[in-house]
C-alpha atoms as a PDB file:
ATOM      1  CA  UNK A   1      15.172   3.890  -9.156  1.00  0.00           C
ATOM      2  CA  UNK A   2      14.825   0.342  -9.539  1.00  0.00           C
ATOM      3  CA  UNK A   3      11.419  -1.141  -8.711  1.00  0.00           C
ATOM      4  CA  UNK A   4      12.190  -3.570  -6.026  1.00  0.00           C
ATOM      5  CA  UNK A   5      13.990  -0.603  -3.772  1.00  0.00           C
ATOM      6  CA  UNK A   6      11.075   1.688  -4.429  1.00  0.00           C
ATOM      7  CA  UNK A   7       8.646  -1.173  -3.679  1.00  0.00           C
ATOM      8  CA  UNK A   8      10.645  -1.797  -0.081  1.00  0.00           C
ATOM      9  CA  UNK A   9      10.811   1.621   0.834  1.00  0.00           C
ATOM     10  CA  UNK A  10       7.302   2.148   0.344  1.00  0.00           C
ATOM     11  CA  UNK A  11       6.671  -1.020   2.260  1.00  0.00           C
ATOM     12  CA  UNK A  12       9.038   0.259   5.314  1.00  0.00           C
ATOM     13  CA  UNK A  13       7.011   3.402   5.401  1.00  0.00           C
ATOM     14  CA  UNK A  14       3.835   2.412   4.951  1.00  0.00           C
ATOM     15  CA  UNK A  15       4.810   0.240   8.360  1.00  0.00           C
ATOM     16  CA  UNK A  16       5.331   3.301  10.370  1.00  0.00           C
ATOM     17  CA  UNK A  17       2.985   3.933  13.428  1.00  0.00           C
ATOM     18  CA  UNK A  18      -0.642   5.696  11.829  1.00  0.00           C
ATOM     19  CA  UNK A  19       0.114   9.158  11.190  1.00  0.00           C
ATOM     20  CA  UNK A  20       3.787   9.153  11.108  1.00  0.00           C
ATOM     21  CA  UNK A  21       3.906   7.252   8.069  1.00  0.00           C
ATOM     22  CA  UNK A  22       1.347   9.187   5.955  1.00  0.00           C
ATOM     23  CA  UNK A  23       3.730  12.330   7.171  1.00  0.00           C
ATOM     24  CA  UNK A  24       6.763  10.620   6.250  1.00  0.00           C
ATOM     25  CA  UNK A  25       5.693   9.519   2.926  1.00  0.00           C
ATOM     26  CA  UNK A  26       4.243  13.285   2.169  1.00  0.00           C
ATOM     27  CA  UNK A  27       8.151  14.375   2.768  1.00  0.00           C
ATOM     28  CA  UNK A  28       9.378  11.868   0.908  1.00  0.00           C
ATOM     29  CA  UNK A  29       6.993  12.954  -2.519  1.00  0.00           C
ATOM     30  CA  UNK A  30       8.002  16.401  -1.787  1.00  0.00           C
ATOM     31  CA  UNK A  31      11.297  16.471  -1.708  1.00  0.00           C
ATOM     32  CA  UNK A  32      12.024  13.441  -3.654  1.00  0.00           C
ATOM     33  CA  UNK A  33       9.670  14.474  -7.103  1.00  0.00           C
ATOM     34  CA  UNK A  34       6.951  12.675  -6.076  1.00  0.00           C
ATOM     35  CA  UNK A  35       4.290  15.553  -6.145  1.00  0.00           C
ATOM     36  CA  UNK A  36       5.811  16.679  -9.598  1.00  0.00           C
ATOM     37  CA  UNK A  37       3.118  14.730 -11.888  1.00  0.00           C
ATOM     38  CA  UNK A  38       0.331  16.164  -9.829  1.00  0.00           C
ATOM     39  CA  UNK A  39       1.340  19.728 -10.495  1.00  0.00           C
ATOM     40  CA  UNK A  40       0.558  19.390 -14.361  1.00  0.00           C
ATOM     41  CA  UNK A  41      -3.372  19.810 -14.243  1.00  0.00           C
ATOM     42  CA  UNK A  42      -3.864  18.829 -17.779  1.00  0.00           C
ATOM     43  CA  UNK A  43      -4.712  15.401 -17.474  1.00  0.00           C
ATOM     44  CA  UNK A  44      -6.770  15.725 -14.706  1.00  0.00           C
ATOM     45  CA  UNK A  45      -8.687  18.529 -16.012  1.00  0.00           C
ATOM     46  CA  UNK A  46      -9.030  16.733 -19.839  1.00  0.00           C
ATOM     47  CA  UNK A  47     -10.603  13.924 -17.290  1.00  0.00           C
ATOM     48  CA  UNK A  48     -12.988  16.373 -16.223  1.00  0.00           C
ATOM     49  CA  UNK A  49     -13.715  17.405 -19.830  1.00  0.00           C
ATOM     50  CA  UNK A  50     -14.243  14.013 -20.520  1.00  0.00           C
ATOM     51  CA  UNK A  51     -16.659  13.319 -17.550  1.00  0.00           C
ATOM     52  CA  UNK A  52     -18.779  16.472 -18.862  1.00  0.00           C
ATOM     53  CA  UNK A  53     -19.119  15.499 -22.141  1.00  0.00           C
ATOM     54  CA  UNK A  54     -20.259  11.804 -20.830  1.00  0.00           C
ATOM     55  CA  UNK A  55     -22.829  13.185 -18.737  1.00  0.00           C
ATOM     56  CA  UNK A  56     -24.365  15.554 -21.412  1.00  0.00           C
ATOM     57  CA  UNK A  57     -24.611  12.779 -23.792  1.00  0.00           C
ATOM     58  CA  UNK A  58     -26.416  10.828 -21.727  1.00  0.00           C
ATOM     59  CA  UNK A  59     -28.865  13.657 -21.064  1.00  0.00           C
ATOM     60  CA  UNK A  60     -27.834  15.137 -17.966  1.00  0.00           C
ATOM     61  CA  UNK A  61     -27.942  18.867 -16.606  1.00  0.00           C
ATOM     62  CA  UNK A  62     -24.948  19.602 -15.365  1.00  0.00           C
ATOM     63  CA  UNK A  63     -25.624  22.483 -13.379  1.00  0.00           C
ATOM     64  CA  UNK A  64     -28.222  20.075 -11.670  1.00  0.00           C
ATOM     65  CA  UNK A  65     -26.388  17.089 -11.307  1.00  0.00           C
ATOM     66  CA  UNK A  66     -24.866  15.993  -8.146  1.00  0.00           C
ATOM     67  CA  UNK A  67     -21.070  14.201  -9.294  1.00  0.00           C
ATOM     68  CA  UNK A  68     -19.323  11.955  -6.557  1.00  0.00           C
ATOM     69  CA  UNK A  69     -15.709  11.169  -7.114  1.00  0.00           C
ATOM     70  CA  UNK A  70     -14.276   8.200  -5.452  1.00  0.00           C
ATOM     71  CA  UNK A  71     -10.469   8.679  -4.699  1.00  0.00           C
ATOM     72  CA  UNK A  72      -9.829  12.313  -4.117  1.00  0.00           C
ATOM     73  CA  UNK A  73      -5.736  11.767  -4.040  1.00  0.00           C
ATOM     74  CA  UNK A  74      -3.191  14.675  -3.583  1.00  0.00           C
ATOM     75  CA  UNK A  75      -4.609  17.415  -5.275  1.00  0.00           C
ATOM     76  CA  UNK A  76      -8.642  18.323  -6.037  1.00  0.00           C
ATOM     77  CA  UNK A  77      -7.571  19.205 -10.192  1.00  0.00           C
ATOM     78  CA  UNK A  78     -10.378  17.118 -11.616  1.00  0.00           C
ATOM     79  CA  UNK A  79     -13.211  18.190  -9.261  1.00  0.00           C
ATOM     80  CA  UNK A  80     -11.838  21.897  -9.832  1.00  0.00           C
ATOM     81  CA  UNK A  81     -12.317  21.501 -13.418  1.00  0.00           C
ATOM     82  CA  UNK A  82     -16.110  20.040 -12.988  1.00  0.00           C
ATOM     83  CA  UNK A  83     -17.177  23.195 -11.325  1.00  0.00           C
ATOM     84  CA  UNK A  84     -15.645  25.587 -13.941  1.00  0.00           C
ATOM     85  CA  UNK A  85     -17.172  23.513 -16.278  1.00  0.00           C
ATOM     86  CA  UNK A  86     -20.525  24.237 -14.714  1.00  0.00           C
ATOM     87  CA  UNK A  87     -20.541  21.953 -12.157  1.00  0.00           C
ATOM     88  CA  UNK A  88     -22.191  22.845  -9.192  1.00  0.00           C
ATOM     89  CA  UNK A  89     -22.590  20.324  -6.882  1.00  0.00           C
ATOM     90  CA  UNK A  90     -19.379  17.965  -6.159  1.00  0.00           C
ATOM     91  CA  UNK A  91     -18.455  15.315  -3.577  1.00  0.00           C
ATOM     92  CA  UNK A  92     -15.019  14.223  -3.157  1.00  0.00           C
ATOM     93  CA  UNK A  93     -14.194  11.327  -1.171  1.00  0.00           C
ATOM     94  CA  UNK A  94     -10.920   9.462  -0.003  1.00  0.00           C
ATOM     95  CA  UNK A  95     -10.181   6.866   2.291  1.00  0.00           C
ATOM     96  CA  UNK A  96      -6.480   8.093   3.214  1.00  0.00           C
ATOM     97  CA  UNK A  97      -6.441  12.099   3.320  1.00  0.00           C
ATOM     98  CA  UNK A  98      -4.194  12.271   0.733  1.00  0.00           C
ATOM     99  CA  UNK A  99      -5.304  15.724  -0.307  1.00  0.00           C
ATOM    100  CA  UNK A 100      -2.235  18.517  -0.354  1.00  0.00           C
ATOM    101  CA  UNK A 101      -2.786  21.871  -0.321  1.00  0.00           C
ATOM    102  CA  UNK A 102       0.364  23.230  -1.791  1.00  0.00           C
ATOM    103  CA  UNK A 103      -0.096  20.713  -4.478  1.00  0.00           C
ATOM    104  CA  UNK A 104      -3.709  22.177  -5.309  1.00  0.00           C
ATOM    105  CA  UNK A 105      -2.585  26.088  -5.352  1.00  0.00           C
ATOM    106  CA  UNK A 106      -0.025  25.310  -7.659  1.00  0.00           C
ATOM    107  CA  UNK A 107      -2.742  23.467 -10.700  1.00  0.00           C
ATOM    108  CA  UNK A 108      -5.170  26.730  -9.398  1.00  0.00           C
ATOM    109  CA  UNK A 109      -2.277  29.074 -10.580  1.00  0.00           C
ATOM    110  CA  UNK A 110      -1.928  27.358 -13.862  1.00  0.00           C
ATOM    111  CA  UNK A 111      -5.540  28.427 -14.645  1.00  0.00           C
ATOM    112  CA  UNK A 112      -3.531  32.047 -15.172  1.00  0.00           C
ATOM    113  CA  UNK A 113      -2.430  31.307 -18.087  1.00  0.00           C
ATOM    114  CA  UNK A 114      -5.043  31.721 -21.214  1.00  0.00           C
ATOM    115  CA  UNK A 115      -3.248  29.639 -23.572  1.00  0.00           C
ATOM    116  CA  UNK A 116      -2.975  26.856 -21.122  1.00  0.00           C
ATOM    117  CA  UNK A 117      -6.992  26.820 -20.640  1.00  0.00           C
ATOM    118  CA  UNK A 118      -7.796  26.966 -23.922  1.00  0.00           C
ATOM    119  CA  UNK A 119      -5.765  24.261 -24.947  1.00  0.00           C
ATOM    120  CA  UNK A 120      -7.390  22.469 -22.440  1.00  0.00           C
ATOM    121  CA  UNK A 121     -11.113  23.322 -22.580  1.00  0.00           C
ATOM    122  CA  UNK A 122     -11.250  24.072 -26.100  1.00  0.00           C
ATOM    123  CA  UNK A 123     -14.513  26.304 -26.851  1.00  0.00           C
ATOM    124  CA  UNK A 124     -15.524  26.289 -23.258  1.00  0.00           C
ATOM    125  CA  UNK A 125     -12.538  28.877 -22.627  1.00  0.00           C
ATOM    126  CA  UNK A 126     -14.897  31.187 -24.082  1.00  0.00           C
ATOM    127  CA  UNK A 127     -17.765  30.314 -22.416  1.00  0.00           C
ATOM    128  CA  UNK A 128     -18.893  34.029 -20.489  1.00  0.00           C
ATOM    129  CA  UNK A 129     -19.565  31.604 -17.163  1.00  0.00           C
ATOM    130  CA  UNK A 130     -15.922  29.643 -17.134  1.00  0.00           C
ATOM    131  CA  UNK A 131     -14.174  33.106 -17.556  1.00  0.00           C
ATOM    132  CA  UNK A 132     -16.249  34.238 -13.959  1.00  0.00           C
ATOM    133  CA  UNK A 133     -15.182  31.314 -12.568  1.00  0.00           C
ATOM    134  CA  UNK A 134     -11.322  31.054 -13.195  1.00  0.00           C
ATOM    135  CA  UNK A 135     -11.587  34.739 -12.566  1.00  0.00           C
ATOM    136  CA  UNK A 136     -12.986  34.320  -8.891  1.00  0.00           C
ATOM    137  CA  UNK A 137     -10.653  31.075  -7.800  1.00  0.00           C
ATOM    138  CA  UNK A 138      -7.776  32.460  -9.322  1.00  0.00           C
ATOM    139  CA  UNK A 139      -7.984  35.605  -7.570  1.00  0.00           C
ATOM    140  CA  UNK A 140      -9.477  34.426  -3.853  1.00  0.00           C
ATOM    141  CA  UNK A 141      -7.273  30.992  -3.755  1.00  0.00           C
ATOM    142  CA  UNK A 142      -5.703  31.343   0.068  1.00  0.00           C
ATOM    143  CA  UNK A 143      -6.083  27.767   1.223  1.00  0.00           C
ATOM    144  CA  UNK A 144      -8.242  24.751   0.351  1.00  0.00           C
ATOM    145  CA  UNK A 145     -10.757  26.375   2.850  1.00  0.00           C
ATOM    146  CA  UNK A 146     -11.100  29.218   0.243  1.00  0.00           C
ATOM    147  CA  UNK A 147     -11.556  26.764  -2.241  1.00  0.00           C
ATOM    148  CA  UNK A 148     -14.102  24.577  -0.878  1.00  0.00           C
ATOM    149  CA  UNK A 149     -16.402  27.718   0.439  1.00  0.00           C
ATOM    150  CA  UNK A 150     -16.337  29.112  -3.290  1.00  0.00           C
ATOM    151  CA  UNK A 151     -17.011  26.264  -4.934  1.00  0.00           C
ATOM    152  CA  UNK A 152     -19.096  24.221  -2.752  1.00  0.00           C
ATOM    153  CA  UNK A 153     -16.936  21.189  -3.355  1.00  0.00           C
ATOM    154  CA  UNK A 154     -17.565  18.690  -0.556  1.00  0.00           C
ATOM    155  CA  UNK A 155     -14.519  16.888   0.607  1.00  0.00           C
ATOM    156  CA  UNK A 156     -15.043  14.157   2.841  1.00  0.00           C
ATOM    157  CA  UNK A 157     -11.633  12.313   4.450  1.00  0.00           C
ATOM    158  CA  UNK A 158     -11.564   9.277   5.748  1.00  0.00           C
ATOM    159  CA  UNK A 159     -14.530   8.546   4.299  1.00  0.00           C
ATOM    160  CA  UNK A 160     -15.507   4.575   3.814  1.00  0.00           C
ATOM    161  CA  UNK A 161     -17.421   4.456   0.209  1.00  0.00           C
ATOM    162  CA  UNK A 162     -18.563   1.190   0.878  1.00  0.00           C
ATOM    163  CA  UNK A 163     -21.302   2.658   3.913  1.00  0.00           C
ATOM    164  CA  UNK A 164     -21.968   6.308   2.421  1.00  0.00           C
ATOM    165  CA  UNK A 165     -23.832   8.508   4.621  1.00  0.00           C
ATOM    166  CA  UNK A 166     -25.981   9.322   1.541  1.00  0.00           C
ATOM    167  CA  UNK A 167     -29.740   8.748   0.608  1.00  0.00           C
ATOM    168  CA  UNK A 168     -30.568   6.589  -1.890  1.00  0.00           C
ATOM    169  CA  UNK A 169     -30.888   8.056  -5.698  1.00  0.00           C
ATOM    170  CA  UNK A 170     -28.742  10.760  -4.623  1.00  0.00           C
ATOM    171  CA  UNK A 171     -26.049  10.602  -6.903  1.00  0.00           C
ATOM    172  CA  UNK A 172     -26.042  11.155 -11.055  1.00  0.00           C
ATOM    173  CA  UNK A 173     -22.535  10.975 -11.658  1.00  0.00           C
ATOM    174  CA  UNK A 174     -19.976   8.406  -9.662  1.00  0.00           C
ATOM    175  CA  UNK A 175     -16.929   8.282 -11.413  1.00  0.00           C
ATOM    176  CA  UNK A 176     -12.959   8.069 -10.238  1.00  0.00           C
ATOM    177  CA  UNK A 177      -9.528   8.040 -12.229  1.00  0.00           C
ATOM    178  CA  UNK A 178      -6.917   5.469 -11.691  1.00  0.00           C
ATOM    179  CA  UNK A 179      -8.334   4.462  -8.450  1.00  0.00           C
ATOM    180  CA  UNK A 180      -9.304   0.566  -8.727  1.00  0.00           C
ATOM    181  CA  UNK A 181      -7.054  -0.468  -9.186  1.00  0.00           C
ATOM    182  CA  UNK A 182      -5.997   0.088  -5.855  1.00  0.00           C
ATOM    183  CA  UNK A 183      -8.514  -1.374  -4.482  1.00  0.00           C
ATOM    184  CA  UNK A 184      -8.938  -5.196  -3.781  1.00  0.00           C
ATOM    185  CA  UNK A 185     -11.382  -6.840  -5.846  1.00  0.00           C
ATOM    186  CA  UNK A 186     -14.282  -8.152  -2.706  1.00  0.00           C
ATOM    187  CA  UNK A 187     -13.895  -4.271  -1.880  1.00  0.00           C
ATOM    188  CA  UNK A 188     -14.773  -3.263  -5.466  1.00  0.00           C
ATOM    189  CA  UNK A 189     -17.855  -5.563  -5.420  1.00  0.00           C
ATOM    190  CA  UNK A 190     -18.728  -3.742  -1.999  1.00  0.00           C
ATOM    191  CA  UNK A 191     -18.274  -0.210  -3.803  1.00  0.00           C
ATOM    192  CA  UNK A 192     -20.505  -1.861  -6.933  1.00  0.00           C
ATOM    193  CA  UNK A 193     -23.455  -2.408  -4.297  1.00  0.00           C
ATOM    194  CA  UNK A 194     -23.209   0.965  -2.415  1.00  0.00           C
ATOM    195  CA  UNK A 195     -22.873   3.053  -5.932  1.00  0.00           C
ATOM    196  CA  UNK A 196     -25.962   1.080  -6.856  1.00  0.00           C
ATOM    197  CA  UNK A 197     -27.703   2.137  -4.447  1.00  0.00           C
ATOM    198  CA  UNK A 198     -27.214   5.785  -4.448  1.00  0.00           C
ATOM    199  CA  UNK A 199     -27.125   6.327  -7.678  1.00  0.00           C
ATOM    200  CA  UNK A 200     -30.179   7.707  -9.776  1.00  0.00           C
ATOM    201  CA  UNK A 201     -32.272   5.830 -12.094  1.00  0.00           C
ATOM    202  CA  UNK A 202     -30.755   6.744 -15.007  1.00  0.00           C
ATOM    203  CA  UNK A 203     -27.170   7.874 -12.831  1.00  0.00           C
ATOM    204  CA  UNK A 204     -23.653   6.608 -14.562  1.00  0.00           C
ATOM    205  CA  UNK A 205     -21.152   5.058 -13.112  1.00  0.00           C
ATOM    206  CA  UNK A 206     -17.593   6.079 -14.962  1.00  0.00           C
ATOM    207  CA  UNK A 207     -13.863   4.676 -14.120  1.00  0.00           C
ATOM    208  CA  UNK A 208     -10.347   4.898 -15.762  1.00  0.00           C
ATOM    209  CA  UNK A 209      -8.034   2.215 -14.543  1.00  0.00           C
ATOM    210  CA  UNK A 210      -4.866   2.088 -14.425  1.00  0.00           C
ATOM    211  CA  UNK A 211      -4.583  -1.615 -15.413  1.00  0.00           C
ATOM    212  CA  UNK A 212      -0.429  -1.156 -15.854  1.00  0.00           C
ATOM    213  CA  UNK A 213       2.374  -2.484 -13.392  1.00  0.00           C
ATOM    214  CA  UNK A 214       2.829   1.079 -11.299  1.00  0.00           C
ATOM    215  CA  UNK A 215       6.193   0.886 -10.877  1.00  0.00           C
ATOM    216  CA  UNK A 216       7.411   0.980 -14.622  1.00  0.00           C
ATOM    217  CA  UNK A 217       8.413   4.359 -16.637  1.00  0.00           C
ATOM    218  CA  UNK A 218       5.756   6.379 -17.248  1.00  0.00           C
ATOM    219  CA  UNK A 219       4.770  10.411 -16.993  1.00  0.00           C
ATOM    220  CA  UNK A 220       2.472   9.887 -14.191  1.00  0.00           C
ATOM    221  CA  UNK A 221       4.585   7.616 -12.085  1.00  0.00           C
ATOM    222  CA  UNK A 222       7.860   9.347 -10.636  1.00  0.00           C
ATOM    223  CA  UNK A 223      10.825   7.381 -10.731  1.00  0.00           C
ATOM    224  CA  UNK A 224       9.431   4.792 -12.468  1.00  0.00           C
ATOM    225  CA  UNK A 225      11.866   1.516 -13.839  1.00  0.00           C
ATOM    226  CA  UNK A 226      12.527   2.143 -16.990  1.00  0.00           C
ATOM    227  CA  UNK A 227      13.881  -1.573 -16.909  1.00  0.00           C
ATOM    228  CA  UNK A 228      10.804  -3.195 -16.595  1.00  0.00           C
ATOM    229  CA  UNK A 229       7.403  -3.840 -18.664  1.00  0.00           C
ATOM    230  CA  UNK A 230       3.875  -2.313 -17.177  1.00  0.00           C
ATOM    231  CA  UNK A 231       3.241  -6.291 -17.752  1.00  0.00           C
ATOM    232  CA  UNK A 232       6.770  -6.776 -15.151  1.00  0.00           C
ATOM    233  CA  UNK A 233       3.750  -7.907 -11.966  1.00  0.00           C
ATOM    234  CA  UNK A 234       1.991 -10.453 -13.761  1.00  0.00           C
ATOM    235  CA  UNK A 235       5.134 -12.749 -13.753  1.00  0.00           C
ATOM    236  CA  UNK A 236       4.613 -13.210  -9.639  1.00  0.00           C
ATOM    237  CA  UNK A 237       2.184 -15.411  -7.098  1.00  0.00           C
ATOM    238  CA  UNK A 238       0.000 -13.671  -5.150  1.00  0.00           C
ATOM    239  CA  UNK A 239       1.949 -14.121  -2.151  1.00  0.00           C
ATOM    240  CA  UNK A 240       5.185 -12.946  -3.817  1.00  0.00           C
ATOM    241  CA  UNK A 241       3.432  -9.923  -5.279  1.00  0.00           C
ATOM    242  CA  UNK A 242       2.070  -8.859  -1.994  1.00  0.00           C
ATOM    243  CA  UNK A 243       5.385  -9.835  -0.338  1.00  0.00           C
ATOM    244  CA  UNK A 244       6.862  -7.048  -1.943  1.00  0.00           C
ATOM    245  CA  UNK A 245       4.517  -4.470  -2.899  1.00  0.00           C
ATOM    246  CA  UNK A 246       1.207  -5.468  -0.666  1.00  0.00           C
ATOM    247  CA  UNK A 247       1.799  -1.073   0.994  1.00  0.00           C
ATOM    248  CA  UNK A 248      -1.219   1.032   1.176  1.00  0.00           C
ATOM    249  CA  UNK A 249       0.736   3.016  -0.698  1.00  0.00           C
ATOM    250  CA  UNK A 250       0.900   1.352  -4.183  1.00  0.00           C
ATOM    251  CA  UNK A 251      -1.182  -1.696  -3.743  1.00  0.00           C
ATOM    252  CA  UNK A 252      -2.174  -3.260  -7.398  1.00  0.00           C
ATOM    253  CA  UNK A 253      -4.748  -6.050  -7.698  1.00  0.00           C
ATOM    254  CA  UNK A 254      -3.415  -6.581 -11.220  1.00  0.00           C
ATOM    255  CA  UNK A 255      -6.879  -7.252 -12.343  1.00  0.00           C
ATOM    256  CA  UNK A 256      -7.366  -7.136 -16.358  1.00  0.00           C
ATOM    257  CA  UNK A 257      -9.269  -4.537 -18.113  1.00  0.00           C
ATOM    258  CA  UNK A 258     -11.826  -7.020 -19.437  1.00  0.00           C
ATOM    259  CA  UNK A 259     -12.195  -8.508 -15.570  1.00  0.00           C
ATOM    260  CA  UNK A 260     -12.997  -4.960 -14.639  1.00  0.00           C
ATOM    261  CA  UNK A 261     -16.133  -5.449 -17.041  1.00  0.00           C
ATOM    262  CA  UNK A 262     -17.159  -8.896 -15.672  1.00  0.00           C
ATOM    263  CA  UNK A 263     -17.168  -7.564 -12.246  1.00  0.00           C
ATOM    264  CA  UNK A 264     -19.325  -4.867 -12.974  1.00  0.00           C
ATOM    265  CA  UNK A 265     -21.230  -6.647 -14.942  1.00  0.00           C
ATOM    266  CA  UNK A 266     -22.028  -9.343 -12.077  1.00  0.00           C
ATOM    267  CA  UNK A 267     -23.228  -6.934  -9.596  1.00  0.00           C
ATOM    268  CA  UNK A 268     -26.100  -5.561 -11.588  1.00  0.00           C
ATOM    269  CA  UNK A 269     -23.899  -2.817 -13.805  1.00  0.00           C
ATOM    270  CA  UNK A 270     -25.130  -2.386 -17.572  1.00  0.00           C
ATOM    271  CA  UNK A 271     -22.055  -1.710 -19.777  1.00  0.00           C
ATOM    272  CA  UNK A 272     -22.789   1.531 -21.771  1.00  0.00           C
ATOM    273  CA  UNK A 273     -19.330   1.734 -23.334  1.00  0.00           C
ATOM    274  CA  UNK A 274     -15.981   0.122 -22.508  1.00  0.00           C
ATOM    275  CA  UNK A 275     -12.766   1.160 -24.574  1.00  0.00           C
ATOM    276  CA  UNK A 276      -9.135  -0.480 -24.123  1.00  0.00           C
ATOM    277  CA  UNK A 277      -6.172   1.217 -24.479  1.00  0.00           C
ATOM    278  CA  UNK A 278      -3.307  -1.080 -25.702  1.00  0.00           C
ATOM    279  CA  UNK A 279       0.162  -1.615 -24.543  1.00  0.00           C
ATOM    280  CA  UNK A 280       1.799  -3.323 -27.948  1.00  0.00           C
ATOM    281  CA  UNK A 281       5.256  -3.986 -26.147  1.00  0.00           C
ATOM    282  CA  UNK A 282       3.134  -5.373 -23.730  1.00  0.00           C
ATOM    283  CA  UNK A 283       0.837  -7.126 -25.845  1.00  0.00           C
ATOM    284  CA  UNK A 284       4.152  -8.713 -27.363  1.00  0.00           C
ATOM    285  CA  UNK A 285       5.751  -9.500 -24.081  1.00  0.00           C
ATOM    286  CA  UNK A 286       2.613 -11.861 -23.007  1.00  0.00           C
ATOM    287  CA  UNK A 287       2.042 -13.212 -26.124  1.00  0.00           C
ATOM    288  CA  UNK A 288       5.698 -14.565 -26.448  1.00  0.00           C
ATOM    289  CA  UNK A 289       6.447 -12.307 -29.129  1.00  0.00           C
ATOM    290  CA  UNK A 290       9.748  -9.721 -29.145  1.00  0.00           C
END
């Protein structure tokens, strides 16, 4: 589809009266492919992996630790794969409810297939605890109900993460995936503050960002351009760019990686580690090159 026609119908639904267009736009990812990306777990649950692994390098007890993810989206994969990594003690938050059960069954059914989680999780496939778990959510999955009463994972939709309802120090882990990017930049300082204040002394604070124009080819964007760059925004105003894709449905605030790092960095954030990954067609596009 080309860009601009996905960008207006997005625009024309996201215009709809409240409700009808969050309905309209769930048909629309149904039946048109939309929901497709979400049903292949394995990126969201390598997140998870990845999230772990963070946390016990920097010394903390999973099984203790209290993880927050900002930006629950259509299907609860990556909080899933906390708790069978030993996670006990998730909140998920969204400001849209997003969340789809149907979606959600379908990753849960994946975690069937042995060769699939062990490709995944690696050594903690064997772990005696992980088995127990896929066991029991494999076997009692019904609803998201089902879900959330056996593994305590708090979902909390519409939820404004700028004014938590949380004490302060509460939190050890904040992290989200491809969710900032979303978000307009005074609102990300707003987050910065609030995370600040609930997280722990020695709490992290952990984002991937999608830093890429959204509406180019790629696996996790369906029916992507392949026509255009993941550079293809950066060419337009402000005004044009939100003229044609300012939607609450794929709103970009085009910042740069390294203006990510600034930001954080000017609300009080120390920068443990920050890693780029490069676009070289990109890279050659901005630079003038071919």
């Amino acid at each position: 589809m080309h860009w601009k026609q996905k960008a207006f119908l997005q625009k024309v639904v996201a215009n709809l009266p409240f409700g009808l267009s969050d309905f309209a736009y769930h048909l629309i990812m149904k039946y048109g492919g939309g929901y497709v990306p979400y049903m292949d777990s394995t990126p969201d649950f390598e997140q998870s992996l990845r999230i772990i692994e963070c946390a016990r390098h920097h010394g903390h007890d999973i099984s203790q630790a209290t993880f927050f993810e900002l930006g629950t989206g259509r299907v609860l994969s990556t909080a899933i794969g906390l708790w069978l990594l030993g996670a006990n003690k998730i909140i998920t938050v969204d400001l849209n409810s997003y969340l789809r059960e149907e979606v959600t069954l379908v990753v849960i059914d994946q975690l069937n297939d042995e060769a699939f989680v062990h490709k995944i999780f690696g050594d903690w496939a064997d772990d005696p605890e992980m088995k127990k778990r896929i066991k029991s959510i494999t076997s009692c999955h019904k609803s998201l109900h089902d879900i959330f009463q056996l593994t305590g994972i708090d979902y909390r939709s519409p939820c404004d993460a700028t004014q938590l309802s949380m004490a302060d120090a509460s939190i050890d882990i904040y992290f989200s995936s491809f969710v900032l990017e979303h978000v307009p930049v005074d609102v990300i300082t707003a987050l910065s503050v609030e995370a600040r204040r609930v997280l722990s002394n020695e709490g992290l604070f952990i984002h991937y960002v999608g830093v890429s124009d959204h509406y180019a080819e790629y696996p996790s964007e369906p029916c992507g351009d392949p026509a255009i760059s993941t550079v293809n925004f950066l060419q337009f105003s402000e005004n044009k760019w939100m003229q044609i894709s300012g939607n609450k449905f794929n709103f970009h605030n085009r910042l740069r990686a390294v203006e990510y790092k600034r930001l954080f960095e000017s609300n009080g954030l120390e920068i443990l580690l920050y890693e780029e990954i490069s676009d070289q067609k990109a890279l050659d596009l901005l630079q003038g090159g071919t």
